[in-house]
N, C-alpha and C. Protein backbone atom coordinates (compact mmCIF):
# COMPACT_ATOMS: atom_id res chain seq x y z
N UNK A 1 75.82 -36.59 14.64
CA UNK A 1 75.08 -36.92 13.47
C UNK A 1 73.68 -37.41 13.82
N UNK A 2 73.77 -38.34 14.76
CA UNK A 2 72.04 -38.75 14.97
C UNK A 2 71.38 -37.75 16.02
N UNK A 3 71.79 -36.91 16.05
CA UNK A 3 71.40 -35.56 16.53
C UNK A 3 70.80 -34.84 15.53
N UNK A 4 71.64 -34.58 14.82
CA UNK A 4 70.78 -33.96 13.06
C UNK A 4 69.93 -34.55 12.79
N UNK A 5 69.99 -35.84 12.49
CA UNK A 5 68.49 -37.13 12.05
C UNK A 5 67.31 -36.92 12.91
N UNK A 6 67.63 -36.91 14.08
CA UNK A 6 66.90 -36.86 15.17
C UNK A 6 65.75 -35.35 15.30
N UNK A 7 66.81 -34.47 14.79
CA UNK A 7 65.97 -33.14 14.57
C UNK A 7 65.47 -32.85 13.69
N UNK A 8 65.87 -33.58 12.25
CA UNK A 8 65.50 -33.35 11.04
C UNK A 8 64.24 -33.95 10.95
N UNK A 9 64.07 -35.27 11.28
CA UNK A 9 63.15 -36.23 11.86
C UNK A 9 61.81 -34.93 12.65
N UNK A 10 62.61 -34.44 13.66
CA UNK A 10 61.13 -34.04 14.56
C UNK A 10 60.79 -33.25 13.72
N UNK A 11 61.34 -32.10 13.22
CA UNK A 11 60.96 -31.11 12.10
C UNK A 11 59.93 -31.33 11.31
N UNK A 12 60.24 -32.84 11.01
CA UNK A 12 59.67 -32.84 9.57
C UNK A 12 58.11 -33.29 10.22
N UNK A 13 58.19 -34.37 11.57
CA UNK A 13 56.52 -34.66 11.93
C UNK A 13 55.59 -33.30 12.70
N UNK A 14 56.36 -32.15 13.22
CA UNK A 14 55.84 -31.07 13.55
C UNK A 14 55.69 -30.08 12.66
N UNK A 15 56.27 -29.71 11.40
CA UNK A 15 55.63 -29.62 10.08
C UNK A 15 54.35 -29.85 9.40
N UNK A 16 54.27 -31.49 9.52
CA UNK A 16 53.28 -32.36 8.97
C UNK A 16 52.06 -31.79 10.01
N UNK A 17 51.98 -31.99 11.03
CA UNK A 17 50.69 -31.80 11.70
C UNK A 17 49.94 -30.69 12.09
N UNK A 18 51.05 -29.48 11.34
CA UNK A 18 50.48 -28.14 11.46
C UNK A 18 49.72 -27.93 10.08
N UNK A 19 49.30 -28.78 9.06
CA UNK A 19 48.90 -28.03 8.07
C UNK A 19 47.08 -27.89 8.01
N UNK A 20 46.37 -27.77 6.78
CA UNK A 20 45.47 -27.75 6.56
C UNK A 20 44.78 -29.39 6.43
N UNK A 21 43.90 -30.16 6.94
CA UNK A 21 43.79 -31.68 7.04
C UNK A 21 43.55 -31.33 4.70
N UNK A 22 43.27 -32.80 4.05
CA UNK A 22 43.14 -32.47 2.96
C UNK A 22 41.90 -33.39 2.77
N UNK A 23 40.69 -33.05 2.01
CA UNK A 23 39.89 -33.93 2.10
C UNK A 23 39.61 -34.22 0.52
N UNK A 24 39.15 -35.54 0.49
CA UNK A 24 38.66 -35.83 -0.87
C UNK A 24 38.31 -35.10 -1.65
N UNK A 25 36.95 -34.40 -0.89
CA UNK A 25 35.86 -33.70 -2.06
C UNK A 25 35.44 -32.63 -1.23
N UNK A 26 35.04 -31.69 -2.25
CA UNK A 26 34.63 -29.88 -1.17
C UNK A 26 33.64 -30.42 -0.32
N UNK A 27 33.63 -29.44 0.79
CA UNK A 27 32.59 -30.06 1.54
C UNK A 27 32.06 -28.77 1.95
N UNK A 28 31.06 -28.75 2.76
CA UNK A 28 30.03 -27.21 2.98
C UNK A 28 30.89 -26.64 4.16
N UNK A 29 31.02 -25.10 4.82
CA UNK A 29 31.15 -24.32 5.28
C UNK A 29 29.85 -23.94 6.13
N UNK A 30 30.30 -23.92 7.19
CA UNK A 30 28.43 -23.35 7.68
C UNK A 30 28.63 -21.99 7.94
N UNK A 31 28.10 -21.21 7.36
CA UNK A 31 27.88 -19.60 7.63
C UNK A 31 27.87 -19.09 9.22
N UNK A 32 28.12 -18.21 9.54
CA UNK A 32 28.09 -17.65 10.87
C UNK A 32 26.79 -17.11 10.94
N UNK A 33 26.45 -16.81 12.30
CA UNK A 33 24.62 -16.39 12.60
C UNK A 33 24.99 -14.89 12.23
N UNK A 34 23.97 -14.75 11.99
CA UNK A 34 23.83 -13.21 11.27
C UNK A 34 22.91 -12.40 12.34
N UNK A 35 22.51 -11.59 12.81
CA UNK A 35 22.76 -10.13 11.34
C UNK A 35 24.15 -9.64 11.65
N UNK A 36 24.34 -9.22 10.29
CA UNK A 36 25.68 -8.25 10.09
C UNK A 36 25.59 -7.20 10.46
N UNK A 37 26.61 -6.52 10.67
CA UNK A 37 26.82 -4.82 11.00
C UNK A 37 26.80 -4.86 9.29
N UNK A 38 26.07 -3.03 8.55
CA UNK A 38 26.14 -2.71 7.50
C UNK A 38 27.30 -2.26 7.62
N UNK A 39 28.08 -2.30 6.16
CA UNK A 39 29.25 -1.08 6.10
C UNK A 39 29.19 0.22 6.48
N UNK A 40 30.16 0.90 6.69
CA UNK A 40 29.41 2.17 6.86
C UNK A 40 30.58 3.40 6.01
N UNK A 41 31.40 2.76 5.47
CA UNK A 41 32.39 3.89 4.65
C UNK A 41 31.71 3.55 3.33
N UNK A 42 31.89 4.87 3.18
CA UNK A 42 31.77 4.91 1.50
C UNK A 42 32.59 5.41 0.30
N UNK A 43 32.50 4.84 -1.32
CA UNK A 43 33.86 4.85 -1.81
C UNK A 43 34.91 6.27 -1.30
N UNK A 44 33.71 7.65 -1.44
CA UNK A 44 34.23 8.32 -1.36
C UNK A 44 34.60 9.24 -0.02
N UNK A 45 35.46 8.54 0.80
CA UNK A 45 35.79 8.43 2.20
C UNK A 45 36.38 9.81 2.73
N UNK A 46 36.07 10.83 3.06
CA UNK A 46 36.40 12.21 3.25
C UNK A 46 37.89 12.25 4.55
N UNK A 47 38.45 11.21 4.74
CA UNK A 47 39.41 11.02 5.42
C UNK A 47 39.48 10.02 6.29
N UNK A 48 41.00 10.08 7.14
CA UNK A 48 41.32 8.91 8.05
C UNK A 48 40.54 8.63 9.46
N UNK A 49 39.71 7.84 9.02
CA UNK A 49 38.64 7.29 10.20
C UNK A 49 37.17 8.12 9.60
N UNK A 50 37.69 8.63 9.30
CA UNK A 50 35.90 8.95 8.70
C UNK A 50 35.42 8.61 7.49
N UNK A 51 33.80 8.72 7.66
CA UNK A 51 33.22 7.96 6.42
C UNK A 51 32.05 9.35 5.59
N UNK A 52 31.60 9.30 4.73
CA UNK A 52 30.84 10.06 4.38
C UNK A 52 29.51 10.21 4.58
N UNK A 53 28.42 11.21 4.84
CA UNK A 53 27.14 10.91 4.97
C UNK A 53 26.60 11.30 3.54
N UNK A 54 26.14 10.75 2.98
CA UNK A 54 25.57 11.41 1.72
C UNK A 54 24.12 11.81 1.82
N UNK A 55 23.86 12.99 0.70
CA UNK A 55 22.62 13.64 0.77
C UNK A 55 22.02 13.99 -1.19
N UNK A 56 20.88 13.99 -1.11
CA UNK A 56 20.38 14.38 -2.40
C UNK A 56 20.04 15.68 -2.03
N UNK A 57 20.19 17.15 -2.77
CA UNK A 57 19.68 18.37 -2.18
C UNK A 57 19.08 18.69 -3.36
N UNK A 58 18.62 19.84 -3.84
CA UNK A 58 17.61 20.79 -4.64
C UNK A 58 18.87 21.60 -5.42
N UNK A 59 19.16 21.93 -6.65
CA UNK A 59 19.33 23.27 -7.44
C UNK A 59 19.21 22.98 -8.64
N UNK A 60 18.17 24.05 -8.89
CA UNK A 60 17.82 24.63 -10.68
C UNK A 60 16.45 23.54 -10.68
N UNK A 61 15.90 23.08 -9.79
CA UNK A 61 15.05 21.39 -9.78
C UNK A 61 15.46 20.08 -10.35
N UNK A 62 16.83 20.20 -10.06
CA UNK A 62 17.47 19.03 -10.25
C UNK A 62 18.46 18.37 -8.67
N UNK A 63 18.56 17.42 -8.90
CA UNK A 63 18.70 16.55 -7.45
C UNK A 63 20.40 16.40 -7.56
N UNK A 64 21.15 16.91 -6.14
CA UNK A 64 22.82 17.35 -6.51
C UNK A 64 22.72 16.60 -5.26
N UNK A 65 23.71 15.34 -6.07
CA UNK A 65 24.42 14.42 -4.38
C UNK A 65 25.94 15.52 -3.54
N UNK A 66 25.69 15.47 -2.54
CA UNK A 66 26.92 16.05 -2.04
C UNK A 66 26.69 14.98 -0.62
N UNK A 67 27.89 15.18 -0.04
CA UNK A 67 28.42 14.10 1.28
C UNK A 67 28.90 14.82 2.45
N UNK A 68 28.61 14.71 3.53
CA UNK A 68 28.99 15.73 4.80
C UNK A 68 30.36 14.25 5.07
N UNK A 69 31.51 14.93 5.85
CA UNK A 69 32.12 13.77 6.59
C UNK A 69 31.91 13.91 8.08
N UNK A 70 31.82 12.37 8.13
CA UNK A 70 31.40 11.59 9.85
C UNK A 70 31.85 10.92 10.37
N UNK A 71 31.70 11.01 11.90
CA UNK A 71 32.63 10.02 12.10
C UNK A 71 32.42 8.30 11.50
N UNK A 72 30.88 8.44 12.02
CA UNK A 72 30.46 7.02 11.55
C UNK A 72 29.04 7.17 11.08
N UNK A 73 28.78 6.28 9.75
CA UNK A 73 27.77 6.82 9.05
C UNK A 73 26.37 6.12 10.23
N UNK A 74 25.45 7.70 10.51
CA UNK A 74 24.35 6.88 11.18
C UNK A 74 22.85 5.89 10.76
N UNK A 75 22.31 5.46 11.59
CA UNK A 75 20.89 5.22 11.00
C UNK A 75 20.53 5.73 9.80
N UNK A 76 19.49 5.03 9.35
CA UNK A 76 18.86 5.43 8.86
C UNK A 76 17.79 6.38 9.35
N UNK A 77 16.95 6.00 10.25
CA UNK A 77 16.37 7.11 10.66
C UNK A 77 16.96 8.71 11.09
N UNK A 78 18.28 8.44 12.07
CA UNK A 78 18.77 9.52 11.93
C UNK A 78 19.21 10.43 10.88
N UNK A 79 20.02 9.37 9.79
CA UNK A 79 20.17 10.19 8.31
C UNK A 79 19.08 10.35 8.01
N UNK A 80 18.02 10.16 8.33
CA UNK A 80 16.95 10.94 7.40
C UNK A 80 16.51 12.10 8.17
N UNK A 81 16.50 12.37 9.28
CA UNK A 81 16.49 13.39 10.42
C UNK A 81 17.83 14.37 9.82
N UNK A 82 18.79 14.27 9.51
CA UNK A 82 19.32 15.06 8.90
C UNK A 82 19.19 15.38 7.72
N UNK A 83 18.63 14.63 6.46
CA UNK A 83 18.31 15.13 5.45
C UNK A 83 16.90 16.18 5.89
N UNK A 84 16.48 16.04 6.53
CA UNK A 84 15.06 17.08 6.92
C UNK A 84 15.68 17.87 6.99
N UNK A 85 17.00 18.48 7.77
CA UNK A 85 17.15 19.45 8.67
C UNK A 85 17.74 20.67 7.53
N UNK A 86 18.45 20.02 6.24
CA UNK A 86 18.57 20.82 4.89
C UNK A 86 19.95 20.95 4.74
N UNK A 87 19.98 21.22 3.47
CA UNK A 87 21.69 21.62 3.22
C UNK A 87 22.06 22.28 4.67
N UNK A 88 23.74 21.83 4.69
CA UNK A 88 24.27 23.31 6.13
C UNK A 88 24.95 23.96 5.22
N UNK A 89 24.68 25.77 5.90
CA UNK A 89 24.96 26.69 4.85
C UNK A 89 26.45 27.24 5.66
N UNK A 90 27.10 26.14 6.41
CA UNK A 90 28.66 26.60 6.37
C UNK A 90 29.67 25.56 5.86
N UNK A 91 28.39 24.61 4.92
CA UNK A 91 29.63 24.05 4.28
C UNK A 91 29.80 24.68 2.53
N UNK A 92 30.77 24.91 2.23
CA UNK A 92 30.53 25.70 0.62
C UNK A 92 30.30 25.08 -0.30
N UNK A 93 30.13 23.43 -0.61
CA UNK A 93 29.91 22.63 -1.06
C UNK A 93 28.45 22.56 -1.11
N UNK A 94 27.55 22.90 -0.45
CA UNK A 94 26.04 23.00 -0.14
C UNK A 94 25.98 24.24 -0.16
N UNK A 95 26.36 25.21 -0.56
CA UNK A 95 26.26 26.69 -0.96
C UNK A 95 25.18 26.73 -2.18
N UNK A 96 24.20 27.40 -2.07
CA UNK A 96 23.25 27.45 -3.16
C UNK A 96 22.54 26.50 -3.28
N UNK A 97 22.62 25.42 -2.21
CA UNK A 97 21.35 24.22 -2.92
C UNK A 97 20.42 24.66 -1.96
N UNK A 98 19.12 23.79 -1.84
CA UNK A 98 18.05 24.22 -0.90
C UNK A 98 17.07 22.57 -0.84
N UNK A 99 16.23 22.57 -0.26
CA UNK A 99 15.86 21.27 0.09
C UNK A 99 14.08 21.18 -0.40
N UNK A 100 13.30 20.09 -1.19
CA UNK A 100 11.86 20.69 -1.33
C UNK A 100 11.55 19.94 -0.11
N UNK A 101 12.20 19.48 0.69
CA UNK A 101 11.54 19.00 2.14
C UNK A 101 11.18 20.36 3.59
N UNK A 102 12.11 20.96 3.00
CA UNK A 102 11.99 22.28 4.10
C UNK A 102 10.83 22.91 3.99
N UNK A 103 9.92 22.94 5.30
CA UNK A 103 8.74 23.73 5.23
C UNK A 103 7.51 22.94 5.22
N UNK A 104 8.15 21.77 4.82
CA UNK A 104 6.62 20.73 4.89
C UNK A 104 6.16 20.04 5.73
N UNK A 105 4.98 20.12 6.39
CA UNK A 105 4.19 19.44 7.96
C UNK A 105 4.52 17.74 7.75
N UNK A 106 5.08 17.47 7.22
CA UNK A 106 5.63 16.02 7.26
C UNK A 106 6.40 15.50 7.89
N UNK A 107 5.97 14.40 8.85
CA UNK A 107 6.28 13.96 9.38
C UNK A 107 7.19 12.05 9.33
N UNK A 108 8.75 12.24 8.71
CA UNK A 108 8.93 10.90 8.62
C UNK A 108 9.81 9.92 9.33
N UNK A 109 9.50 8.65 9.56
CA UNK A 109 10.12 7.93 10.21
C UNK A 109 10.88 6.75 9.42
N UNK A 110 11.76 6.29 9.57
CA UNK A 110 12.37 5.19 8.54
C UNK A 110 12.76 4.14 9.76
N UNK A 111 12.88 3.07 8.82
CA UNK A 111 13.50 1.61 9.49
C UNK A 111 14.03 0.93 7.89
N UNK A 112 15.03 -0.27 8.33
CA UNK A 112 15.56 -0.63 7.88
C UNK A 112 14.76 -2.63 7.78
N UNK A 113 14.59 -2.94 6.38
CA UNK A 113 14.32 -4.47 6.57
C UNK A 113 14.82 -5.21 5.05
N UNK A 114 15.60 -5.51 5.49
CA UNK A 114 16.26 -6.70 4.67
C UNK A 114 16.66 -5.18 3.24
N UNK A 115 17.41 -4.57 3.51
CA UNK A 115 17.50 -3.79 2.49
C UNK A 115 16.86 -3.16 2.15
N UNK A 116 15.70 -2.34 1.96
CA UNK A 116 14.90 -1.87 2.05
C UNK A 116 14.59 -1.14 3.07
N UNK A 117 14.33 0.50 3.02
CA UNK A 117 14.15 1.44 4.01
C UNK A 117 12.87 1.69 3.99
N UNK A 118 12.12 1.72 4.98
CA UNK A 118 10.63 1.73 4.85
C UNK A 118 10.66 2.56 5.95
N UNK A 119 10.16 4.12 4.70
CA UNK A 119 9.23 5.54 5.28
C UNK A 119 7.90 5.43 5.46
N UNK A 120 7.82 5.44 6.90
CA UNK A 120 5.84 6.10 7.03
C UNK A 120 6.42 7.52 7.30
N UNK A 121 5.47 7.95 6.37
CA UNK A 121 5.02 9.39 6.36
C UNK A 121 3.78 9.65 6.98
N UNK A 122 4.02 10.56 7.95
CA UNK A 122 2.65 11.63 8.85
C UNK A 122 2.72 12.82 8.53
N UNK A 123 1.38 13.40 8.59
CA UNK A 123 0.91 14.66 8.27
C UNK A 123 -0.12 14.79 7.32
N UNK A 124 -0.34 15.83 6.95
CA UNK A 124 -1.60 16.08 6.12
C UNK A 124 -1.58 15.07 4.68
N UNK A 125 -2.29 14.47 4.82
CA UNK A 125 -2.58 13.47 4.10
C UNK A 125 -2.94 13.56 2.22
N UNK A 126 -3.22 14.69 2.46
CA UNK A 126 -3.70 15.17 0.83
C UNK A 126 -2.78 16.15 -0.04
N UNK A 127 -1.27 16.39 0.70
CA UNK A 127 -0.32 16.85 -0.28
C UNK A 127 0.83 17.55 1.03
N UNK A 128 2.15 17.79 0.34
CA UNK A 128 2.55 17.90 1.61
C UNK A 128 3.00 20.12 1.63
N UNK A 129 2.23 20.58 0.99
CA UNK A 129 2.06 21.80 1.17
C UNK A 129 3.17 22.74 -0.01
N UNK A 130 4.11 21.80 -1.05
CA UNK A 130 4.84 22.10 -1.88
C UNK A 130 4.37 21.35 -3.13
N UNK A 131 4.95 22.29 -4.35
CA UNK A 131 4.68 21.65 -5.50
C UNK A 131 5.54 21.06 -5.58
N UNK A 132 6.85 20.92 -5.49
CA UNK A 132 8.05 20.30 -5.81
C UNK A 132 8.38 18.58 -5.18
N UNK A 133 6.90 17.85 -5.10
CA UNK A 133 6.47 16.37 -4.25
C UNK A 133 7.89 15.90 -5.27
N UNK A 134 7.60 15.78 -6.28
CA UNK A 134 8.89 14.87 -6.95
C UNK A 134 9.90 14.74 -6.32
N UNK A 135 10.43 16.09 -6.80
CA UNK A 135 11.83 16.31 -5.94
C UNK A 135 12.02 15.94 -4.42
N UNK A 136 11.06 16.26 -3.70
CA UNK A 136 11.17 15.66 -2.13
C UNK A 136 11.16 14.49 -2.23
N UNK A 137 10.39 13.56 -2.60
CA UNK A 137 10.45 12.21 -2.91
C UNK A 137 11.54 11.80 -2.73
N UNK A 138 12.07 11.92 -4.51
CA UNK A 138 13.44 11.71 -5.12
C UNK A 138 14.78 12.64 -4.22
N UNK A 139 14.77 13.31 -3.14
CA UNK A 139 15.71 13.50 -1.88
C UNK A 139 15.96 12.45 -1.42
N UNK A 140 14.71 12.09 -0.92
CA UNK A 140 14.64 11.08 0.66
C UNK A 140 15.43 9.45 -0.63
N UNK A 141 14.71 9.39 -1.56
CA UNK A 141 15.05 7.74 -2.54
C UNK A 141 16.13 7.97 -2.38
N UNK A 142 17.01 9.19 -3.17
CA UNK A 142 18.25 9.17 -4.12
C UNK A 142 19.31 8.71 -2.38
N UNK A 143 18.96 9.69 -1.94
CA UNK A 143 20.04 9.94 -0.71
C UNK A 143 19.55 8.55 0.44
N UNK A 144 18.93 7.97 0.71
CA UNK A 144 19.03 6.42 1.61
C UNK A 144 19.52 5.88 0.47
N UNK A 145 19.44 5.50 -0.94
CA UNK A 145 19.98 4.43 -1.74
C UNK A 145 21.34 4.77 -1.83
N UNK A 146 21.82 6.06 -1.42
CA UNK A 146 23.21 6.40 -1.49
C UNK A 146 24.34 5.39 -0.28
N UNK A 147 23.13 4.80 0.53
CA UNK A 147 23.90 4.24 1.86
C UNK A 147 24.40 2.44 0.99
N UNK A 148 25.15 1.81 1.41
CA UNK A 148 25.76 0.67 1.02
C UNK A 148 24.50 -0.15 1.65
N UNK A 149 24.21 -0.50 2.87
CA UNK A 149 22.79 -1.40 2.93
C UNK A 149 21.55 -0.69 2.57
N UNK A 150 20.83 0.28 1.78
CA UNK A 150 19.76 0.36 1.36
C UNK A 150 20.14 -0.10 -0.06
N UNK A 151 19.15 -0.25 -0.76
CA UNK A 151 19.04 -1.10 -2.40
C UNK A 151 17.82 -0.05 -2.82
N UNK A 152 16.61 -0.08 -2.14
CA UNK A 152 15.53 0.43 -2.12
C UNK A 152 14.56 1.10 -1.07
N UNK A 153 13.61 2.14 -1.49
CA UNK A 153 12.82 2.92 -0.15
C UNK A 153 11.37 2.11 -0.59
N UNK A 154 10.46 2.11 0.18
CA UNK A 154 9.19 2.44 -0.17
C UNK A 154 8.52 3.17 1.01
N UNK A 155 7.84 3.83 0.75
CA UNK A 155 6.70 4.69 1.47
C UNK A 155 5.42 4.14 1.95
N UNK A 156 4.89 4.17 3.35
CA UNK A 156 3.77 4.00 4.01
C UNK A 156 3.09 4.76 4.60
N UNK A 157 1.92 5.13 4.66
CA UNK A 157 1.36 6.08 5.72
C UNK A 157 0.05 5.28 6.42
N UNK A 158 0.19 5.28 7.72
CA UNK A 158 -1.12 4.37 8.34
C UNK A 158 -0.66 3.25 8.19
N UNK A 159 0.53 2.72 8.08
CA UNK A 159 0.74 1.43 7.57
C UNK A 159 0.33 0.56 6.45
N UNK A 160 -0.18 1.21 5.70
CA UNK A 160 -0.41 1.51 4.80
C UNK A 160 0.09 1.28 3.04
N UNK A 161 0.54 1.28 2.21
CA UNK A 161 1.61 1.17 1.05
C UNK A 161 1.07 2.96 0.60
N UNK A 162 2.32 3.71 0.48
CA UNK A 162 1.61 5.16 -0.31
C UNK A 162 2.16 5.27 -1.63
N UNK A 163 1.15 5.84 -2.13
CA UNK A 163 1.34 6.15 -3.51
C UNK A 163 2.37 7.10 -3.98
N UNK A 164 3.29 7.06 -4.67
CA UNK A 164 4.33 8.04 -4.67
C UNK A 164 4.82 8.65 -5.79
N UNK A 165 4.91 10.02 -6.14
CA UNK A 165 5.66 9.56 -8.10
C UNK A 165 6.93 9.89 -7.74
N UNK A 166 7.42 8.79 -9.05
CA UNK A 166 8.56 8.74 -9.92
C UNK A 166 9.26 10.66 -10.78
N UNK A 167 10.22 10.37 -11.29
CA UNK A 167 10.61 11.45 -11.58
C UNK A 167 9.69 11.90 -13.02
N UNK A 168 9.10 10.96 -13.52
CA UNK A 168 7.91 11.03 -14.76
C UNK A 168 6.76 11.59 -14.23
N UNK A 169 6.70 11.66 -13.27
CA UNK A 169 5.05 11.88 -12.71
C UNK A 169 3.94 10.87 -12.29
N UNK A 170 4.89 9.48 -12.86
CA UNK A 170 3.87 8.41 -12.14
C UNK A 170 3.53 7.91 -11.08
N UNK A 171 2.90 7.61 -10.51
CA UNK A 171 2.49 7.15 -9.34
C UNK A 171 2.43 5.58 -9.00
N UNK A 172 3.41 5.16 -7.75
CA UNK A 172 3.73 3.69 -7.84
C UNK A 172 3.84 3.29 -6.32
N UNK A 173 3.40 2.27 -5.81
CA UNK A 173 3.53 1.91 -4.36
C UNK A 173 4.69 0.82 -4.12
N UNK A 174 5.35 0.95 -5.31
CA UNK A 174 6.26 -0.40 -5.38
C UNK A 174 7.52 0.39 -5.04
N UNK A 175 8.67 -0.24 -4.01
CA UNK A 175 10.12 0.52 -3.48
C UNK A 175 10.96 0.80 -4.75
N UNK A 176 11.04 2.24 -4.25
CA UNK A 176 11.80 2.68 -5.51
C UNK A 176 13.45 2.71 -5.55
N UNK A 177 14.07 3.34 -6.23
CA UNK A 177 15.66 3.18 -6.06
C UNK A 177 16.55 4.70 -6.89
N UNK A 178 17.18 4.72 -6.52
CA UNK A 178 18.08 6.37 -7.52
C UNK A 178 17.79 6.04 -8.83
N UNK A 179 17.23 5.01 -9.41
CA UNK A 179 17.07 4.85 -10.55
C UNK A 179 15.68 5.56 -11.46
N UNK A 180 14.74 5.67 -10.51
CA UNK A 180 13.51 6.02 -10.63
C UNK A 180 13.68 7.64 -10.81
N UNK A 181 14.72 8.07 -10.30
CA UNK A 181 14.56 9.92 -10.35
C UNK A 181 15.86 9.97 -11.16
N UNK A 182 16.49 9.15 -11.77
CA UNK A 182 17.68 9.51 -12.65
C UNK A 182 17.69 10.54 -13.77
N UNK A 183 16.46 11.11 -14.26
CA UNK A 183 16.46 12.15 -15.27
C UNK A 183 16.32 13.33 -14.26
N UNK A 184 16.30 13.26 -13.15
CA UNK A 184 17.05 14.57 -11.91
C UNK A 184 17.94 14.62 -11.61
N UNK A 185 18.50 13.33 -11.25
CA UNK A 185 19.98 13.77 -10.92
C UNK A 185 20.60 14.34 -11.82
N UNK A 186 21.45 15.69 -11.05
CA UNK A 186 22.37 16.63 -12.12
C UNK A 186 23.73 15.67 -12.27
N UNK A 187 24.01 16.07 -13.76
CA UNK A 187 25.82 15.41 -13.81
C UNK A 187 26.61 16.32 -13.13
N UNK A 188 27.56 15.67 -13.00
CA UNK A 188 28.23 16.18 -11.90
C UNK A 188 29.64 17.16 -12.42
């Protein structure tokens, strides 16, 4: 019997000292040092271990999101190195679209800051050799805002702030978002 007491006893003080301590009143949490890794799956996850790359492409002059699957979604700069490179015409899903970036002496580079993807653009400075500027624009916006850490792009050249239009035709140096070319995007 004082064997049972005896164990019931230890039980109960090795119980007690495993819990959570309890304190009066909330008290602060200190955050961990940052930076974070961005997410890199997206809702619409093309399978097990892979994530999607998404893209804005060209048909009828309206802006059609479609998604390649990857292993892991890259850069930004690199995704934008692949949005240059144009729909691929062996996936059938990108069958019939076309890109207004293809063909143009433009030269772009992206980085990433605090949310915000910031394109300098190089090359001929006074147009980029297509009428379809909107639509290229609204590629490069729609498709980085498609990523979980971009929110917004803005454009630089020379370091510069560049002037850019909207899907209206206006011209704005302020970072834009998929929201700005939304009367392009096609429904789906």
């Amino acid at each position: 019997m004082r064997r049972r007491w005896l164990t019931l006893i230890l039980a109960v003080l090795v119980c007690a000292g495993c819990g959570v301590p309890v304190d009066d009143a909330p008290r602060r949490v200190a955050v961990p040092p940052g930076p974070f890794a961005a997410p890199t799956a997206s809702a619409a996850s093309p399978g097990v271990g892979r994530v999607a790359e998404p893209f804005c492409f060209v048909r009828d002059d309206q802006l059609v999101r479609v998604a390649r699957p990857v292993d892991y979604l890259p850069d930004i700069a690199t995704h934008l190195d692949h949005l240059l490179a144009g729909p691929a015409r062996s996936a059938p899903r990108e069958a019939g679209l076309t890109s207004a970036l293809t063909g143009t002496a433009l030269q772009l580079r992206a980085r990433l800051t605090g949310g915000t993807a910031e394109v300098e653009v190089a090359g001929p400075a006074d147009e980029t050799g297509r009428s379809d500027e909107i639509l290229a624009f609204g590629q490069i916006v729609c498709t980085l805002t498609s990523r979980a850490d971009v929110h917004a792009v803005s454009f630089r050249r020379d370091g510069q702030p560049l002037e850019v239009p909207r899907a209206d035709g206006s011209l704005t140096t302020d970072p834009l978002g998929a929201a700005d070319y939304r009367a392009l995007i096609a429904a789906r």
